[in-house]
Protein backbone atom coordinates (compact mmCIF):
# COMPACT_ATOMS: atom_id res chain seq x y z
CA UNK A 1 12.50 -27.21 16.49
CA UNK A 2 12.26 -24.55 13.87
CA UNK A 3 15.35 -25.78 11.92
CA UNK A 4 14.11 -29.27 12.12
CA UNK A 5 10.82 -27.76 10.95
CA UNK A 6 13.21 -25.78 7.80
CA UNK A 7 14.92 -28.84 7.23
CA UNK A 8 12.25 -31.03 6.65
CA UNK A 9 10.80 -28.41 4.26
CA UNK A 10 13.83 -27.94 2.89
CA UNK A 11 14.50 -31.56 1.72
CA UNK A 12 11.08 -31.55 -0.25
CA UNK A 13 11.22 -28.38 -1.89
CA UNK A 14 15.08 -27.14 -1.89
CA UNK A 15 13.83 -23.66 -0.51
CA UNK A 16 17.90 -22.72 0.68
CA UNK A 17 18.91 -21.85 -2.96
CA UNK A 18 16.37 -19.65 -3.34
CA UNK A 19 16.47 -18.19 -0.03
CA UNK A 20 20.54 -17.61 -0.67
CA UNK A 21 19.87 -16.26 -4.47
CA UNK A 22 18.17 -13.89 -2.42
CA UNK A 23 20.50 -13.18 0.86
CA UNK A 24 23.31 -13.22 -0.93
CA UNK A 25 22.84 -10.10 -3.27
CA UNK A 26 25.55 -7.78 -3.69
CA UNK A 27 24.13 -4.15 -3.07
CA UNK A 28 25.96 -1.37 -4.92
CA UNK A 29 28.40 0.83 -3.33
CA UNK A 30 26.17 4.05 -4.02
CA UNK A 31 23.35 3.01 -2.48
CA UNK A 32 25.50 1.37 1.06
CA UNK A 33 24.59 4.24 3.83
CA UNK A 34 27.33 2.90 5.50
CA UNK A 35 29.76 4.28 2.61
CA UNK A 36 27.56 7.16 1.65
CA UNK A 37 25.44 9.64 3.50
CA UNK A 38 24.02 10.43 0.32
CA UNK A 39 22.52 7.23 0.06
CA UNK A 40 19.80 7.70 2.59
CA UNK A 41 17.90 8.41 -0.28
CA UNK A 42 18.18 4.97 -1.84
CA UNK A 43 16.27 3.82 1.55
CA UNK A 44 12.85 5.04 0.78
CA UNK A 45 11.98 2.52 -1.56
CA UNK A 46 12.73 0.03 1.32
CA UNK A 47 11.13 2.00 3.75
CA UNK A 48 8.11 2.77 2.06
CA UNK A 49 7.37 -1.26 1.00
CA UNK A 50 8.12 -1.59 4.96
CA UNK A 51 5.91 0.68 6.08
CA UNK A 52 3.05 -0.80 3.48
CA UNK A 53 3.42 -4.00 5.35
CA UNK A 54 2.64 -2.30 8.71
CA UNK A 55 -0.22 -1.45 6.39
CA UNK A 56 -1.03 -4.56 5.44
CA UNK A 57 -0.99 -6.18 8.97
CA UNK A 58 -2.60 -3.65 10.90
CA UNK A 59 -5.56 -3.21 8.47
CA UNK A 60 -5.97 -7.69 8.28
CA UNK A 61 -6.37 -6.92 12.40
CA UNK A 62 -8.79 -4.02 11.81
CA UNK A 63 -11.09 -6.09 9.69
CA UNK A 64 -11.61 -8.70 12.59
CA UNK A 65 -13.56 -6.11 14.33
CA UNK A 66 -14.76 -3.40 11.61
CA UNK A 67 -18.62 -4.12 10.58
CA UNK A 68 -19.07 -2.45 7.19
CA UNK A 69 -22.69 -1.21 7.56
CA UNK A 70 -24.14 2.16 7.82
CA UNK A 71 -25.52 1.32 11.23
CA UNK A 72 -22.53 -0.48 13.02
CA UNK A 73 -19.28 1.07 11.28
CA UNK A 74 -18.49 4.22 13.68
CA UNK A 75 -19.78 2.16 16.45
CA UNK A 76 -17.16 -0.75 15.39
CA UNK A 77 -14.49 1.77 15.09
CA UNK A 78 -15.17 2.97 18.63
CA UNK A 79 -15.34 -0.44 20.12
CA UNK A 80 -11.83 -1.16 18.48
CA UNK A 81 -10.35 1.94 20.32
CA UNK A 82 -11.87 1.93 23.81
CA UNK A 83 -12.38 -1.90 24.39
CA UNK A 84 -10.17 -4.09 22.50
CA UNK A 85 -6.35 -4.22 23.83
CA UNK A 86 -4.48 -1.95 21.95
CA UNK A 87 -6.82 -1.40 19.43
CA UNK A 88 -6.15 2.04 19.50
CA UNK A 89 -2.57 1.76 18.64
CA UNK A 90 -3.34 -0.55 15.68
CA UNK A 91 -5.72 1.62 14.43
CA UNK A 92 -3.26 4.76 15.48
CA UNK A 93 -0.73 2.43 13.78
CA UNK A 94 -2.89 2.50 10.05
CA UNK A 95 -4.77 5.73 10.07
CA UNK A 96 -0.81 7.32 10.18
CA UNK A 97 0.40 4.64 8.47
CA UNK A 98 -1.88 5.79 5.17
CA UNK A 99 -0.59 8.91 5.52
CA UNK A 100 3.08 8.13 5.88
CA UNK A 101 3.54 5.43 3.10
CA UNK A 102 1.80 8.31 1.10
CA UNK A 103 5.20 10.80 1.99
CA UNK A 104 7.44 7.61 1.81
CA UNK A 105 6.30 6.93 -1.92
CA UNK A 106 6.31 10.52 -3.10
CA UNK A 107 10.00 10.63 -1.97
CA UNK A 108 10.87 7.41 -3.38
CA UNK A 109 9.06 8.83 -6.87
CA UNK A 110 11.35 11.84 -6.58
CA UNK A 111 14.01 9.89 -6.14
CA UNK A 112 13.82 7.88 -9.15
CA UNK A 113 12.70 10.82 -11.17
CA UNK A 114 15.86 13.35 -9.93
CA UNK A 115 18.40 10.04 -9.86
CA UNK A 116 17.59 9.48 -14.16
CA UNK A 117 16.86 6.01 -12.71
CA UNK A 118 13.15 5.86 -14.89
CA UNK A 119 15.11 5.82 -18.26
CA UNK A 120 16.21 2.69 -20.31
CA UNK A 121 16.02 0.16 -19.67
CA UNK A 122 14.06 0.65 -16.58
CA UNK A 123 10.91 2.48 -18.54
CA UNK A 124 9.06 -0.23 -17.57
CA UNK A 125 9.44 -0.14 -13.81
CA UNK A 126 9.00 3.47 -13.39
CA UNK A 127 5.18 2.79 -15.48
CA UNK A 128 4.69 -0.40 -12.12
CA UNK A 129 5.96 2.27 -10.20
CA UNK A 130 3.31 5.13 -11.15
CA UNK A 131 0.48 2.67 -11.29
CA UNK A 132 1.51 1.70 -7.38
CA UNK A 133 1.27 5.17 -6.39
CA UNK A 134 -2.29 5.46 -8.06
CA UNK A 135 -3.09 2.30 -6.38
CA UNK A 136 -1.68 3.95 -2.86
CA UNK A 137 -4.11 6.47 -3.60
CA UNK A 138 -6.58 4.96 -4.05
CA UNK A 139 -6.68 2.94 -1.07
CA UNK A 140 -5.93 5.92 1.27
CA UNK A 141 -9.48 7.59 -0.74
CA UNK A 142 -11.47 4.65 0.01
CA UNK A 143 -10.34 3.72 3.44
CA UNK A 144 -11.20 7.29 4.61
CA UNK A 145 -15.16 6.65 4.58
CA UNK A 146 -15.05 3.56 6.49
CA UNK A 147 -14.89 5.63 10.11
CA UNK A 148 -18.51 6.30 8.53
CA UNK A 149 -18.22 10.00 10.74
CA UNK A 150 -18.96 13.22 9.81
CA UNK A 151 -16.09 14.30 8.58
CA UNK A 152 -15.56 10.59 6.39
CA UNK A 153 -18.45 11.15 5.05
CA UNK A 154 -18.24 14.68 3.62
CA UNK A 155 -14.72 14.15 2.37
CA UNK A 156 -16.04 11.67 0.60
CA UNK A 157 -18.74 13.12 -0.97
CA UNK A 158 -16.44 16.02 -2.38
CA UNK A 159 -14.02 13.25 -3.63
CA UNK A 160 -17.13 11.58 -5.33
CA UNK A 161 -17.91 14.97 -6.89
CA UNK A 162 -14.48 15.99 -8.40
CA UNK A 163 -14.64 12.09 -10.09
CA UNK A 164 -17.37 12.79 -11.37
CA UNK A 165 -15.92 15.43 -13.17
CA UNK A 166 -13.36 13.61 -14.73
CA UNK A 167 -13.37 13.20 -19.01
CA UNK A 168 -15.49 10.39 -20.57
CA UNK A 169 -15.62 8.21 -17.28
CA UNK A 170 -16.27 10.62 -14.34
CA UNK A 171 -20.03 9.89 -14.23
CA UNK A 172 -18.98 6.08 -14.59
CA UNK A 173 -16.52 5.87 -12.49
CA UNK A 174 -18.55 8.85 -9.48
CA UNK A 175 -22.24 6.14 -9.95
CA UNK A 176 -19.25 3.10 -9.96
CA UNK A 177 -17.86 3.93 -6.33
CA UNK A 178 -21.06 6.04 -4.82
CA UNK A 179 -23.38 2.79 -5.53
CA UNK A 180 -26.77 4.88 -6.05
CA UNK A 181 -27.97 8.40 -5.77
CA UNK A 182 -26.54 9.26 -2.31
CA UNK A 183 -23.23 8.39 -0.28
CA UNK A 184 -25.17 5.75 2.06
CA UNK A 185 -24.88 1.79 2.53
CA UNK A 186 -24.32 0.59 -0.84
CA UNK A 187 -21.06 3.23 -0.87
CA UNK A 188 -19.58 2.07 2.84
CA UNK A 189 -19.85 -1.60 1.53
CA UNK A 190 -18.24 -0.88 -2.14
CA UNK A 191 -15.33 1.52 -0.29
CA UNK A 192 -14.83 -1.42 1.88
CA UNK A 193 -14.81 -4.05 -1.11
CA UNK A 194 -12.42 -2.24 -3.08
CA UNK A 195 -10.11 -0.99 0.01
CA UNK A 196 -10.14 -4.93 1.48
CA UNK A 197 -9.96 -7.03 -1.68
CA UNK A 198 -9.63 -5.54 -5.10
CA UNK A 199 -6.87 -2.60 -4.44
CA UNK A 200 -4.95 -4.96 -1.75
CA UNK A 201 -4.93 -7.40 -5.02
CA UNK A 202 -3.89 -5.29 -7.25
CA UNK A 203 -0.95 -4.08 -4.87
CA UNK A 204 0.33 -7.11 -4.46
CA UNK A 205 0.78 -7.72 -7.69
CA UNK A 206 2.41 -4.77 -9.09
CA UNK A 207 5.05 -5.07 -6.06
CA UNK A 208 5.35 -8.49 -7.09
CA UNK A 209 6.46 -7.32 -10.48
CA UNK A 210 8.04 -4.06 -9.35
CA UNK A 211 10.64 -6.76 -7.34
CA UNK A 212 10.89 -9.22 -10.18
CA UNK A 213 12.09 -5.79 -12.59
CA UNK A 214 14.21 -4.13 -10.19
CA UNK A 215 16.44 -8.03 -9.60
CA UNK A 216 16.57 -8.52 -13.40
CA UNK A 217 17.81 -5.14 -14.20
CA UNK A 218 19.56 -3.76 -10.84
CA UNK A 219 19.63 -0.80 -9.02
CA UNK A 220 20.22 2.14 -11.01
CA UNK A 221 23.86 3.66 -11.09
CA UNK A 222 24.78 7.44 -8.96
CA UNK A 223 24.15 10.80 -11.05
């Protein structure tokens, strides 16, 4: 059924070149684990975009039963862990998760950096590359508040205070995420907007790009 299903699409839209211009890329010698224990390291890029779809997946299943209010959030949270089936090893799943793709990406950086592979012509995809690790960031500093506990909360209100003490746009950018005078409602539902829809956006498409640069130019050659 499914390759009647692929067929059918396939004779309206002529998906199997694309999907072999795909398959069918060589990868480079260097960077074949199979060849080279050394290139283990050419895996984290892989790994980390892996893990980020764990991400991705666990946090769309999180977000059927998260309520992004003051009064319900922790209680949401709880209900996800002790009554839905295996809501705790979703959620187990992305709280880690945010903290591994964090290690995975900060390899892969090092990687790049150490390897030469951010100079020409690839100057360009190391800048997609940096800006996806600030975006990382920030969606690990914003999802931490929605928990709405004790220890979210403070966290957050010292990450709110060292913004704010950022050059030109810290008391923009601190009154921008914290929503009003104090971390309360108008922060949970901003930290949520941003973590759910603007960041998730923005991800999406630098990967997008970060793919589309890394095809046209290759993988970068050994030291």
């Amino acid at each position: 059924m499914l390759k009647s299903i692929y067929n059918w699409v396939d004779e309206r839209i002529n998906v199997t070149p694309m999907w072999r211009d795909i398959a069918d890329h060589e990868v480079p010698e260097h960077v074949n684990p199979a060849h080279h224990f050394s290139a283990f390291v050419y895996c984290f890029g892989g790994l980390t975009f892996f893990i980020t779809v764990i991400q991705i997946l666990s946090g769309m299943f999180l977000t059927m039963y998260y309520v992004p209010d003051i009064i319900n959030a922790n209680a949401s949270v709880k209900y996800l862990q002790n009554e839905v089936a295996f809501g705790v090893i979703v959620r187990g799943m992305h709280h880690w998760g945010a903290s591994l793709v964090i290690v995975m990406l900060f390899l892969h950086t090092l990687r790049v950096f150490f390897t030469g592979a951010y100079k020409k012509p690839r100057e360009l995809n190391w800048v997609v590359g940096v800006l996806i690790f600030f975006v990382m960031l920030g969606l690990g500093f914003t999802g931490y508040l929605l928990p709405w506990d004790n220890k979210a909360y403070f966290a957050t209100k010292v990450g709110l205070e060292i913004a704010n003490t950022v050059p030109l746009i810290g008391p923009f950018l601190g009154q921008l995420l914290q929503g009003g005078d104090i971390v309360g409602a108008q922060t949970l539902a901003r930290f949520f907007a941003i973590h759910v829809f603007f960041l998730p956006g923005a991800l999406l498409g630098l990967l997008g790009l970060h793919f589309v640069l890394i095809r046209k130019q290759g993988i970068s050659g050994p030291l």
